[in-house]
C-alpha atoms as a PDB file:
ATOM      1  CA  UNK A   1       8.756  -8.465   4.277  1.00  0.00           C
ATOM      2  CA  UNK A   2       6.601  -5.203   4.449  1.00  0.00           C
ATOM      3  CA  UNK A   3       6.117  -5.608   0.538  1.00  0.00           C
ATOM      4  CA  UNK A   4       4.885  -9.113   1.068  1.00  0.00           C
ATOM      5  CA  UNK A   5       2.206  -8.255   3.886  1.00  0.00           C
ATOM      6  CA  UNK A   6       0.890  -4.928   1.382  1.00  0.00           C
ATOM      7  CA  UNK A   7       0.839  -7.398  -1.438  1.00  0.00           C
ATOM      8  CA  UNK A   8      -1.685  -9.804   0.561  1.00  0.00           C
ATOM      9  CA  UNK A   9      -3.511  -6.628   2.400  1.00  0.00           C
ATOM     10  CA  UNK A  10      -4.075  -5.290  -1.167  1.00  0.00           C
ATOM     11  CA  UNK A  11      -5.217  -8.117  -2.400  1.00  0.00           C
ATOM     12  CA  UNK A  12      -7.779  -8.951   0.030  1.00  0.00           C
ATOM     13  CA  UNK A  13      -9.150  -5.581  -0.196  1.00  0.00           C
ATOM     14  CA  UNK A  14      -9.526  -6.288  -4.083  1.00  0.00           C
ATOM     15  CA  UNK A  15     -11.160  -9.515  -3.574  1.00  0.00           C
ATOM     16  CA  UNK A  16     -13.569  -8.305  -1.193  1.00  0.00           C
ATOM     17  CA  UNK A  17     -14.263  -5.349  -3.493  1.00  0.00           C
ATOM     18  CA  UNK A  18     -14.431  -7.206  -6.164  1.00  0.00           C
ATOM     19  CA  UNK A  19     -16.770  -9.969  -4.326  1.00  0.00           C
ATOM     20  CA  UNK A  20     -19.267  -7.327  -2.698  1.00  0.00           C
ATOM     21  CA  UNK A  21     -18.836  -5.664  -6.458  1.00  0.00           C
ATOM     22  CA  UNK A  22     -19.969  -8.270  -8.231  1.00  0.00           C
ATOM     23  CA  UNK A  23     -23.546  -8.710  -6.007  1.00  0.00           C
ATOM     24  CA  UNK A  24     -23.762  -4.778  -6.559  1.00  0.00           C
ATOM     25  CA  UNK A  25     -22.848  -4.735 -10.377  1.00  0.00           C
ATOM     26  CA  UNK A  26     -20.282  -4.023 -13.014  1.00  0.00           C
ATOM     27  CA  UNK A  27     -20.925  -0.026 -12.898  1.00  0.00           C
ATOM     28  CA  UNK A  28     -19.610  -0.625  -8.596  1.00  0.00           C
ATOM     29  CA  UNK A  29     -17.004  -3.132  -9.559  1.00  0.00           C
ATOM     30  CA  UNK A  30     -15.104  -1.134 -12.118  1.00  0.00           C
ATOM     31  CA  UNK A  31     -15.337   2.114  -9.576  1.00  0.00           C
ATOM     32  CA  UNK A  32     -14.145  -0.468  -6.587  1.00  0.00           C
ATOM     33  CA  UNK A  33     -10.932  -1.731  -8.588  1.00  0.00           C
ATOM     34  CA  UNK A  34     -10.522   2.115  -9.891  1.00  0.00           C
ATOM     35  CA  UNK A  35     -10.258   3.142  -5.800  1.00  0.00           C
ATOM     36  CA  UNK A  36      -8.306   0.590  -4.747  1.00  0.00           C
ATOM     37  CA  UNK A  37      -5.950   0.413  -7.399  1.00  0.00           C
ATOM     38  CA  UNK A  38      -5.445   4.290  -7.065  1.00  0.00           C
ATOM     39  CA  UNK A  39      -4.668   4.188  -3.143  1.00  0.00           C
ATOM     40  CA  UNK A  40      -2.864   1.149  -3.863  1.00  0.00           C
ATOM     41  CA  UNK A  41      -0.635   3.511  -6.126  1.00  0.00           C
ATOM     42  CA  UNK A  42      -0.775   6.302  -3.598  1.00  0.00           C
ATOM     43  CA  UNK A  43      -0.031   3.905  -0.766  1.00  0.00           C
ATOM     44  CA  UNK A  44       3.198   2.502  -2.068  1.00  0.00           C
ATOM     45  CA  UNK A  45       4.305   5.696  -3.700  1.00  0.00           C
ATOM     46  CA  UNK A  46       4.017   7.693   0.142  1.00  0.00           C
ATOM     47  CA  UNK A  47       6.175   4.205   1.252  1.00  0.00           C
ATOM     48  CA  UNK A  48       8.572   4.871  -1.193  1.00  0.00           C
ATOM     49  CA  UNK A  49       9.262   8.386  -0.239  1.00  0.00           C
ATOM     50  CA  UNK A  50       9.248   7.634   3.405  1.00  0.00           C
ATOM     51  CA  UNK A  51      11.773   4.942   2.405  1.00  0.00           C
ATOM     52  CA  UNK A  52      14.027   6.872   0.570  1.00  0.00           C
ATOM     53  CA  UNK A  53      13.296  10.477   3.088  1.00  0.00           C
ATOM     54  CA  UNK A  54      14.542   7.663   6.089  1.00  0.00           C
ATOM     55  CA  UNK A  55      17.735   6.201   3.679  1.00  0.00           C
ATOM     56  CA  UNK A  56      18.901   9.739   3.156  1.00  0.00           C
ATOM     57  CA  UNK A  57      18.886  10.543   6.590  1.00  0.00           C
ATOM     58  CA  UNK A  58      21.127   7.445   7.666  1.00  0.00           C
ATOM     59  CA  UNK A  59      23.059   8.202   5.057  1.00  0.00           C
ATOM     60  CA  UNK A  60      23.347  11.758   6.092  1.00  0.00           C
ATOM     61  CA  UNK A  61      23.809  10.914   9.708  1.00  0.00           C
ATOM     62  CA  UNK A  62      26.749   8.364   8.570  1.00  0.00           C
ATOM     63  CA  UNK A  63      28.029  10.801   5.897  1.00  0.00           C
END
């Protein structure tokens, strides 16, 4: 469900980029979709670890 709601969040930041890129040029655009794409990748990567930091723990705690 989280994955679904970061999908569309991420996607509507890279339309509007994207839109307010393309009134600002391709130089903007291309540096735009480079940002968001990178905190995109930073974004889910610091999810993932939280994920997996919070699944040890349970299993720790259970363990």
């Amino acid at each position: 469900m989280a994955m679904i709601a970061f999908a569309i969040a991420s996607f509507s930041v890279f339309y509007n980029a994207l839109k307010s890129g393309l009134s600002l040029g391709i130089k903007s655009t291309v540096i735009a979709i480079l940002v968001v794409t990178g905190s995109a990748i930073l974004l889910s990567m610091l999810v993932g670890v939280l994920v997996g930091m919070s699944g040890l723990l349970i299993v720790g705690v259970e363990g």
